[in-house]
Protein backbone atom coordinates (compact mmCIF):
# COMPACT_ATOMS: atom_id res chain seq x y z
CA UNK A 1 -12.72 9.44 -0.69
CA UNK A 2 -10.22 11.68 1.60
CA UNK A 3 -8.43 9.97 4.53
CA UNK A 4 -8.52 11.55 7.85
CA UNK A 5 -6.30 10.66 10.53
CA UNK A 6 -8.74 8.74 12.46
CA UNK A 7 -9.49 6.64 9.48
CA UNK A 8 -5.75 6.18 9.27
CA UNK A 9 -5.20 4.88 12.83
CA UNK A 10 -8.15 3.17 13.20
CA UNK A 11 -8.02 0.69 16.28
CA UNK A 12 -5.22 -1.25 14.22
CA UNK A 13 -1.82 -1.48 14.57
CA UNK A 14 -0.09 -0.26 11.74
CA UNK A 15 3.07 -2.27 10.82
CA UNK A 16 5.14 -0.67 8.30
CA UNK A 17 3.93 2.47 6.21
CA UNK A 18 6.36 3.09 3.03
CA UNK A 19 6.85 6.09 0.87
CA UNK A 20 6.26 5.10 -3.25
CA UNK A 21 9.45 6.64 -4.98
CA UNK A 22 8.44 9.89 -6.64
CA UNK A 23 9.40 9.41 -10.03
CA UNK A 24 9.02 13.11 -10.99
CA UNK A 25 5.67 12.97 -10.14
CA UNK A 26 3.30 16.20 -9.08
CA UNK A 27 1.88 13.94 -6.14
CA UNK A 28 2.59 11.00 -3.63
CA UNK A 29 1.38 7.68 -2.80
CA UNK A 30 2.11 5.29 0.34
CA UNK A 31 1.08 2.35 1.20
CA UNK A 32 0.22 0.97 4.83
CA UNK A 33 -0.16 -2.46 5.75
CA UNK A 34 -2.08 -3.59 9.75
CA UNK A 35 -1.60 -6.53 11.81
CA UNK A 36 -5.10 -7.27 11.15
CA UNK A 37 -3.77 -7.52 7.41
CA UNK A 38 -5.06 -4.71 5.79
CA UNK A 39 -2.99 -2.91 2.93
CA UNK A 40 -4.22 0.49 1.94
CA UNK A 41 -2.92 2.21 -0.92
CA UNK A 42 -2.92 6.20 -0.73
CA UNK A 43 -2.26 9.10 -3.02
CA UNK A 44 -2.12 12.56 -2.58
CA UNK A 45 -2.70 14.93 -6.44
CA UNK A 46 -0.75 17.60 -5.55
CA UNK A 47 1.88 18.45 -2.06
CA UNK A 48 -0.51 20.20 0.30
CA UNK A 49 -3.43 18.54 -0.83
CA UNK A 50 -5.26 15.62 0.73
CA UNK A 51 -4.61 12.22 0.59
CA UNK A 52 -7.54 9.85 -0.48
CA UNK A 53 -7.83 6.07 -0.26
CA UNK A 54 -7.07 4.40 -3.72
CA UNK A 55 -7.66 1.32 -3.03
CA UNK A 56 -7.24 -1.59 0.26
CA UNK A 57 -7.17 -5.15 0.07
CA UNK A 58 -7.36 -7.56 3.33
CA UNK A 59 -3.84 -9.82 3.15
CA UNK A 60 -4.25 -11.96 6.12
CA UNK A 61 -1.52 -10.79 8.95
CA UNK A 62 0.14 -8.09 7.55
CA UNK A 63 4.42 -7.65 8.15
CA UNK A 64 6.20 -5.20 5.58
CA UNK A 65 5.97 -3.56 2.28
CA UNK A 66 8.62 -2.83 0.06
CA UNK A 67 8.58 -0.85 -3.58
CA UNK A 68 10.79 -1.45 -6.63
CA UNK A 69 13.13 1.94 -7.07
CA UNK A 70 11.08 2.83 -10.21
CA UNK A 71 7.21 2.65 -7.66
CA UNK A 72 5.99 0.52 -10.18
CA UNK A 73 5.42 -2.47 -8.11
CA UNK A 74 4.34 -2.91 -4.34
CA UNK A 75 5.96 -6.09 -2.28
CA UNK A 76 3.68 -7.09 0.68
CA UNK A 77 5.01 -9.78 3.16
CA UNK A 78 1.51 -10.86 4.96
CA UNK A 79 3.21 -13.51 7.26
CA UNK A 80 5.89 -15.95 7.58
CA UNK A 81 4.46 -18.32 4.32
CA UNK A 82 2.74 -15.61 2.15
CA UNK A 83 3.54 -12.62 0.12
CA UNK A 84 2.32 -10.79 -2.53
CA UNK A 85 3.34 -8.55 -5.79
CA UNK A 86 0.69 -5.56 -6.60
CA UNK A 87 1.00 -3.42 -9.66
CA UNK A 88 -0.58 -0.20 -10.82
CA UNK A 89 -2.37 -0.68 -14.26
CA UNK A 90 -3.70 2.42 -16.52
CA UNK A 91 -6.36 4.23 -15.09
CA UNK A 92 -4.50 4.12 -11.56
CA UNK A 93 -6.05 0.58 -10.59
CA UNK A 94 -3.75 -1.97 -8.62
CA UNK A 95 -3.94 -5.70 -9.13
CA UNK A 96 -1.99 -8.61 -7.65
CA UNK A 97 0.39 -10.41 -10.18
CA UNK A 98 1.86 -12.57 -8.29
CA UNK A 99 1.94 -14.68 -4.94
CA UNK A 100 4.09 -17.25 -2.93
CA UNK A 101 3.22 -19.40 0.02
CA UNK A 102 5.85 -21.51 1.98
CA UNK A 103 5.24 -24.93 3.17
């Protein structure tokens, strides 16, 4: 499903947005994570075409995102005790393999 900018902004407050490192790539792919603690994951096929929702998970209070160099795997920080490790699998699905929690 494309992404307009409304559906972007939303009424939430959009914390930290990060750029997935093109790896040679014909397309691109962010990620976006609220305050409300939603994490979207967008891609775009081709420069100059649309981007499209991939896929959005709710993390609790969302805080930062961070990629490895290779864009392989996602960091999310969703407060002060939790975070979270996504990865992209074949087929373009992303999964959570791994969590922390503080005390």
């Amino acid at each position: 499903h494309v992404v307009d900018g409304d559906q972007i902004a939303g009424d939430d407050v959009w914390c930290c947005v990060s750029w997935r490192p093109n790896v040679g790539l014909p397309g691109n792919c962010l990620a976006a994570v609220s305050k409300d603690g939603v994490v979207m994951i967008l891609s775009q096929d081709a420069d100059g075409m649309p981007f499209y929702l991939k896929q959005q998970w709710c993390v609790g209070e969302g805080q930062r995102l961070a990629w490895t160099k290779a864009g392989t795997l996602l960091a999310v920080v969703a407060n002060a005790d939790k975070c979270f490790l996504l990865k992209e699998f074949s087929g373009g699905e992303w999964k959570e393999v791994a969590s922390a929690a503080g005390s």
